[in-house]
PDB file of N, CA and C in Angstrom:
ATOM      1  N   UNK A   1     -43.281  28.924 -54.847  1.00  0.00           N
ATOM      2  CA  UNK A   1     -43.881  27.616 -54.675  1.00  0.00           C
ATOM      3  C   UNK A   1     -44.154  27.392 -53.184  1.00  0.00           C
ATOM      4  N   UNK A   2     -45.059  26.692 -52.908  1.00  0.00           N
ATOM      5  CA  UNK A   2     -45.556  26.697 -51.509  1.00  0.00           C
ATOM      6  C   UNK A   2     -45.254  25.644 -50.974  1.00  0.00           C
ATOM      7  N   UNK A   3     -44.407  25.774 -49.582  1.00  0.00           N
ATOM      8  CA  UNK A   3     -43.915  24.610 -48.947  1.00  0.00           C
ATOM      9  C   UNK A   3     -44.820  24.099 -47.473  1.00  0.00           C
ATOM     10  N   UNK A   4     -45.012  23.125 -47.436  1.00  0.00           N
ATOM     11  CA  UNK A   4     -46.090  22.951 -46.285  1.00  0.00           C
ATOM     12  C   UNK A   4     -44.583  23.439 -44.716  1.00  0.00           C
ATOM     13  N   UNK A   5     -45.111  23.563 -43.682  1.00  0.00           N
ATOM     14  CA  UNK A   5     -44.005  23.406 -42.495  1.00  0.00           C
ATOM     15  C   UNK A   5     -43.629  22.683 -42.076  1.00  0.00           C
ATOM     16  N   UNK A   6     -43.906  21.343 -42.314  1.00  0.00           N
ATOM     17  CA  UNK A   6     -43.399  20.307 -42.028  1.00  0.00           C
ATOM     18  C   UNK A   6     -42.126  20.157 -43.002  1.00  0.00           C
ATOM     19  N   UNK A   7     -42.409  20.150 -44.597  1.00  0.00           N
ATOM     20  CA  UNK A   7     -41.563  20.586 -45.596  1.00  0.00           C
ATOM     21  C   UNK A   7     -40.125  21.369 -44.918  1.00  0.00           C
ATOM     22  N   UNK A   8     -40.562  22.315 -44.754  1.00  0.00           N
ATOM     23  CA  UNK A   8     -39.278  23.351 -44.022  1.00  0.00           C
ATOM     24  C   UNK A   8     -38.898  22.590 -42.918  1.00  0.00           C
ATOM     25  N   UNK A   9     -39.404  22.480 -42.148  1.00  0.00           N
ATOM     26  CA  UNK A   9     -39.101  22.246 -40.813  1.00  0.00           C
ATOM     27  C   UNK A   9     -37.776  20.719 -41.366  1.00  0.00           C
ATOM     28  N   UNK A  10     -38.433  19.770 -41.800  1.00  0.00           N
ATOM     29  CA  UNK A  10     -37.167  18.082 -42.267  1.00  0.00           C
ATOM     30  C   UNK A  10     -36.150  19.000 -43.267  1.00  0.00           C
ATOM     31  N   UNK A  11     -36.192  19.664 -43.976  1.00  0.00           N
ATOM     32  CA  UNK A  11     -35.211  20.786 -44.729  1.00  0.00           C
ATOM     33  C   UNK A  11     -34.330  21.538 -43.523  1.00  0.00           C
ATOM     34  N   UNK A  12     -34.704  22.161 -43.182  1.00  0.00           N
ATOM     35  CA  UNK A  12     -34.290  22.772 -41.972  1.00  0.00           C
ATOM     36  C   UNK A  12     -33.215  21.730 -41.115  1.00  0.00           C
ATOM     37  N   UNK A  13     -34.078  20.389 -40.367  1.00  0.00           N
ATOM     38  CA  UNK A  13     -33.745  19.454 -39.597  1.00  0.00           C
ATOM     39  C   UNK A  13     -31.992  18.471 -40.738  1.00  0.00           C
ATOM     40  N   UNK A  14     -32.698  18.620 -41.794  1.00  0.00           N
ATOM     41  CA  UNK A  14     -31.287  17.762 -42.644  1.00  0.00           C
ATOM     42  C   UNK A  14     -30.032  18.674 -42.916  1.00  0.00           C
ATOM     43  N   UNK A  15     -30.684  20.051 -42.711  1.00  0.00           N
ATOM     44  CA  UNK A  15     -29.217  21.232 -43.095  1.00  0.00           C
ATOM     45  C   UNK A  15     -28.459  20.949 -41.854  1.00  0.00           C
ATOM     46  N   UNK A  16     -29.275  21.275 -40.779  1.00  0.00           N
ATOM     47  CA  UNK A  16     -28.446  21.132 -39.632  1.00  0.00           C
ATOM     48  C   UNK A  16     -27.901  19.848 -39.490  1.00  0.00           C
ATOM     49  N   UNK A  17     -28.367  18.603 -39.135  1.00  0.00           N
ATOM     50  CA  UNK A  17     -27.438  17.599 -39.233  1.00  0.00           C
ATOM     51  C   UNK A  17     -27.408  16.637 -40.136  1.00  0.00           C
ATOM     52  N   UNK A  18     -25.940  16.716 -40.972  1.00  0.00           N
ATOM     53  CA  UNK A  18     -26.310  15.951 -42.248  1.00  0.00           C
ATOM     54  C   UNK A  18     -26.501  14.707 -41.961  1.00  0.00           C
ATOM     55  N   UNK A  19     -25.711  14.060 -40.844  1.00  0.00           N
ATOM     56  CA  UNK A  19     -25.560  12.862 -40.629  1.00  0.00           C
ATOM     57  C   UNK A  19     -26.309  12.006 -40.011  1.00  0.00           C
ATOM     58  N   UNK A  20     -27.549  12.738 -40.094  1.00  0.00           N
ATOM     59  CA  UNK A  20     -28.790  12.347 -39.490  1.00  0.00           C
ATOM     60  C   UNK A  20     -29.533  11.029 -40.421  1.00  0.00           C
ATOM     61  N   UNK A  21     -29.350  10.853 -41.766  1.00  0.00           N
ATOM     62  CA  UNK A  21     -29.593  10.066 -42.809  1.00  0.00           C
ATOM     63  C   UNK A  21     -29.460   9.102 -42.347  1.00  0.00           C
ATOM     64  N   UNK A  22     -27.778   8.920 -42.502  1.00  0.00           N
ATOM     65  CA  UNK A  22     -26.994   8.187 -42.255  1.00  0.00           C
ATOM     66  C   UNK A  22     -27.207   6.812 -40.690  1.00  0.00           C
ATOM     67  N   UNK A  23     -27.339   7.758 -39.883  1.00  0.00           N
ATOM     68  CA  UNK A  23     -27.624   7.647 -38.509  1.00  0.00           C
ATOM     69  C   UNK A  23     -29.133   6.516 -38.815  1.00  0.00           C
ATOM     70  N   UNK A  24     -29.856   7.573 -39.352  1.00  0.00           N
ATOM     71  CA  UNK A  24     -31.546   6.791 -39.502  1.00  0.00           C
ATOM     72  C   UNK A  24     -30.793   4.820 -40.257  1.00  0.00           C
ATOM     73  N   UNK A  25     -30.149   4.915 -40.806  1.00  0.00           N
ATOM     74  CA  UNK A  25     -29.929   3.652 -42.174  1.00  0.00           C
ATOM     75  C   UNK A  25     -29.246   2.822 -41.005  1.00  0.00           C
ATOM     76  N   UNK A  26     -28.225   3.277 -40.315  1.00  0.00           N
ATOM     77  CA  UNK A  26     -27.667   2.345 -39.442  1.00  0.00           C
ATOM     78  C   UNK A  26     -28.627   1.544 -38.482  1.00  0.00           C
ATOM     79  N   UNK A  27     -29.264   2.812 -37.692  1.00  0.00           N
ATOM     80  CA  UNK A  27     -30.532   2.027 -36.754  1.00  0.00           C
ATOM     81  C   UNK A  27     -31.374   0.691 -37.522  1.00  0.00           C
ATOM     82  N   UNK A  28     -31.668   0.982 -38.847  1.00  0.00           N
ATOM     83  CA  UNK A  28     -32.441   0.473 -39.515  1.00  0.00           C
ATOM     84  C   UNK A  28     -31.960  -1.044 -39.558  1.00  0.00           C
ATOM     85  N   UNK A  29     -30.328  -0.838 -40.204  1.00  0.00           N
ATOM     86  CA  UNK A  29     -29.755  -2.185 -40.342  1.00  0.00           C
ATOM     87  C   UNK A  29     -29.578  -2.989 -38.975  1.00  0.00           C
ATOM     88  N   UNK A  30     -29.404  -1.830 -37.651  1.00  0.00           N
ATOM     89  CA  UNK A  30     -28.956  -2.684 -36.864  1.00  0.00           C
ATOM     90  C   UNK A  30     -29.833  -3.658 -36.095  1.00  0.00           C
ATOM     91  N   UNK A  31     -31.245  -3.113 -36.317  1.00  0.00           N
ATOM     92  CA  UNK A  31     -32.621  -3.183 -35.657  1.00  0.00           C
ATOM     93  C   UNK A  31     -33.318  -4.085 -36.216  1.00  0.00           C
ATOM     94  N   UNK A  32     -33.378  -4.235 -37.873  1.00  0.00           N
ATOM     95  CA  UNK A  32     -34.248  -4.841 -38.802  1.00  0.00           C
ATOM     96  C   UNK A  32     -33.628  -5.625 -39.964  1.00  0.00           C
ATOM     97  N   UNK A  33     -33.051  -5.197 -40.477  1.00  0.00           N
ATOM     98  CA  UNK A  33     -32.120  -5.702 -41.787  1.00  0.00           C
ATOM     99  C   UNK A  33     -31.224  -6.638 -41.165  1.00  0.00           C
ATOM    100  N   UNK A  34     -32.289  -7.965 -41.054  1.00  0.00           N
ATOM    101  CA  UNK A  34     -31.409  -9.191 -40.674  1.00  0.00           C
ATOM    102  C   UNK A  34     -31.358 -10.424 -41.844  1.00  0.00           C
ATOM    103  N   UNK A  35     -30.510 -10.826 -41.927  1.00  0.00           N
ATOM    104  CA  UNK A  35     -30.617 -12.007 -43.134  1.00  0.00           C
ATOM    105  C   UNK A  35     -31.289 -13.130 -42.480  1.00  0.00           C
ATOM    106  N   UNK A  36     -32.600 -13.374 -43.748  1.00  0.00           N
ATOM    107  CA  UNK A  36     -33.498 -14.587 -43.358  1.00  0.00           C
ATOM    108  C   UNK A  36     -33.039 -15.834 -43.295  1.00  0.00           C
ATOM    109  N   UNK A  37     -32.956 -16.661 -42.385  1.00  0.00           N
ATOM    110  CA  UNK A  37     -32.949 -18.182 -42.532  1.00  0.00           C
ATOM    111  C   UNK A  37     -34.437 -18.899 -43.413  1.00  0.00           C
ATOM    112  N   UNK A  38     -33.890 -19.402 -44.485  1.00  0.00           N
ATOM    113  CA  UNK A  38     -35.330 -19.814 -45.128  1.00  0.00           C
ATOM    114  C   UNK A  38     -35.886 -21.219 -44.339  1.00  0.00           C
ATOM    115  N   UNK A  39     -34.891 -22.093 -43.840  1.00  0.00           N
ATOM    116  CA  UNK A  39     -35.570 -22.955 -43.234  1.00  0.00           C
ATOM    117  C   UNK A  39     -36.573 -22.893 -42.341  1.00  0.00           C
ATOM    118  N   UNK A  40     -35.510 -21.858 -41.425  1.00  0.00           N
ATOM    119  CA  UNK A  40     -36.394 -21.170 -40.205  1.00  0.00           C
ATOM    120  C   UNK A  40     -37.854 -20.786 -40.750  1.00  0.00           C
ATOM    121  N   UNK A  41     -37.512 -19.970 -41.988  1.00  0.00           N
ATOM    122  CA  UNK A  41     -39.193 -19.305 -42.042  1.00  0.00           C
ATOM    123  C   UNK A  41     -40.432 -19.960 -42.652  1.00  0.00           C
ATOM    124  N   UNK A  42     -39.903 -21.137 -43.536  1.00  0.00           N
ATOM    125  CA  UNK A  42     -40.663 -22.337 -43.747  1.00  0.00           C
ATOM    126  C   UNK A  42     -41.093 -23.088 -42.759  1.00  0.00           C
ATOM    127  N   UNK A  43     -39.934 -23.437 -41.240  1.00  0.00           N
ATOM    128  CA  UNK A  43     -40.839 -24.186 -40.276  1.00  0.00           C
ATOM    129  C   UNK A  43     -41.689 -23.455 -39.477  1.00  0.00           C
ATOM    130  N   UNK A  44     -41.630 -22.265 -39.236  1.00  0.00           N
ATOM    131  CA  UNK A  44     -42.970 -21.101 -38.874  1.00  0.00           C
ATOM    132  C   UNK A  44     -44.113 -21.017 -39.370  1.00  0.00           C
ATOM    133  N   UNK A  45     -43.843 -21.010 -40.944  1.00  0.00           N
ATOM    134  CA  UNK A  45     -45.084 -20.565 -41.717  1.00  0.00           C
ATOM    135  C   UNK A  45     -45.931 -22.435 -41.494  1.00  0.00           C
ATOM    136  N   UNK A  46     -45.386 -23.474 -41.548  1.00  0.00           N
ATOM    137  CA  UNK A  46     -45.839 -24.725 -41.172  1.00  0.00           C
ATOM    138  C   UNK A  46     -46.050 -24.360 -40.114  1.00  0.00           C
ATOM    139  N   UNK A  47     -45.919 -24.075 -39.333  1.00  0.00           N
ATOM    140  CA  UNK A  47     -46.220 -25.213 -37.381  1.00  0.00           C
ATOM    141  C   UNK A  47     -47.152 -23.690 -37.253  1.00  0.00           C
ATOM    142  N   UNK A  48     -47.908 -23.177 -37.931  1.00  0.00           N
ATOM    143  CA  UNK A  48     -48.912 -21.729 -37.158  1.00  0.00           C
ATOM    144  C   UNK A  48     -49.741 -22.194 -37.400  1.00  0.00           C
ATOM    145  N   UNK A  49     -50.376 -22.067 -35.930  1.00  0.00           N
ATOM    146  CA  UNK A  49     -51.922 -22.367 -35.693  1.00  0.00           C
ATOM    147  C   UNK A  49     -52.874 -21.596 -36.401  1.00  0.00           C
ATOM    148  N   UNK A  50     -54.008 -21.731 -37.303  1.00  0.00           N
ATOM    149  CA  UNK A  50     -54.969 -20.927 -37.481  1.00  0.00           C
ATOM    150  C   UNK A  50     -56.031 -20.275 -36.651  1.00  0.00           C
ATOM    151  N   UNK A  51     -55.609 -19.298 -36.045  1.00  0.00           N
ATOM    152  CA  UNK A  51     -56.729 -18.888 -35.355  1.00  0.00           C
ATOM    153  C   UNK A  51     -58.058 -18.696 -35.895  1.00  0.00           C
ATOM    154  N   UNK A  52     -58.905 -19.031 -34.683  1.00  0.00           N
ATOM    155  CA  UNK A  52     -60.501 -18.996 -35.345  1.00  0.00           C
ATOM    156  C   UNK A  52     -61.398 -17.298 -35.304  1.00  0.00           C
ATOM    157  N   UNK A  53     -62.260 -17.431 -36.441  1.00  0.00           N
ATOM    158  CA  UNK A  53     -62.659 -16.146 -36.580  1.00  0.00           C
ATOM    159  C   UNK A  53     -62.662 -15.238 -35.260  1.00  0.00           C
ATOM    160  N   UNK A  54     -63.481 -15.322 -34.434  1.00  0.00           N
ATOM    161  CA  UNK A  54     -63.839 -14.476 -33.546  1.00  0.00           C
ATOM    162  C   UNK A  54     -63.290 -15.252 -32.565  1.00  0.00           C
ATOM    163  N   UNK A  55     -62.165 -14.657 -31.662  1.00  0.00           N
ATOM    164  CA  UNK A  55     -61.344 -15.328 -30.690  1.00  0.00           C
ATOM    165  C   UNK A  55     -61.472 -15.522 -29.484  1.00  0.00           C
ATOM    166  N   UNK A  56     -62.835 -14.208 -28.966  1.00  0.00           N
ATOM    167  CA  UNK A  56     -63.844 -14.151 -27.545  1.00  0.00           C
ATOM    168  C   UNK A  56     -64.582 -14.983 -27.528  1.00  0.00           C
ATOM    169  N   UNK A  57     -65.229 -15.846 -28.652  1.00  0.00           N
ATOM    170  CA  UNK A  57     -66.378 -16.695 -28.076  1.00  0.00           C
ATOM    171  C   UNK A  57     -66.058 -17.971 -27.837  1.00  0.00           C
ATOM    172  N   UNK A  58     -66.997 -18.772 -26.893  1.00  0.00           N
ATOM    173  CA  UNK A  58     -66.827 -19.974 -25.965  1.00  0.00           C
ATOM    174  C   UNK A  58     -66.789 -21.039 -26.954  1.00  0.00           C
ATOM    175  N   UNK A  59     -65.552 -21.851 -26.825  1.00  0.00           N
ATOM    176  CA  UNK A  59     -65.784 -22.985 -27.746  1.00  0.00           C
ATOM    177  C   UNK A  59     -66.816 -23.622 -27.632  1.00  0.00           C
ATOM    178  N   UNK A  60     -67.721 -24.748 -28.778  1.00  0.00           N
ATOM    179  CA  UNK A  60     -68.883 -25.183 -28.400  1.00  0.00           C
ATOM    180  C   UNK A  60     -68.864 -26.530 -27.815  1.00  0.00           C
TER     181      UNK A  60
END
């Protein structure tokens, strides 16, 4: 069966360090995986300005 090299190569990259997964999930949580405040994201989605189509041209 034919493996592309990239294929081998993340095969390759996960034999050698297993804990590389692991590692990736932590960054993830520590970086992104934050618990939403819904208030918060209700008074955002209210108070945003609509920007107008084309944002270069001179108001009239």
């Amino acid at each position: 069966m034919y493996e592309s090299d990239i294929t081998r190569f993340l095969k390759d990259l996960r034999a050698e360090r297993p804990h590389l997964e692991q590692a990736q999930r932590d960054g993830r949580a520590r970086l992104w995986d934050k618990p939403q405040d819904l208030d918060t994201s209700q008074r955002n989605r209210e108070s945003r300005v609509a920007q107008r189509p084309y944002v270069y041209s001179q108001k009239p």
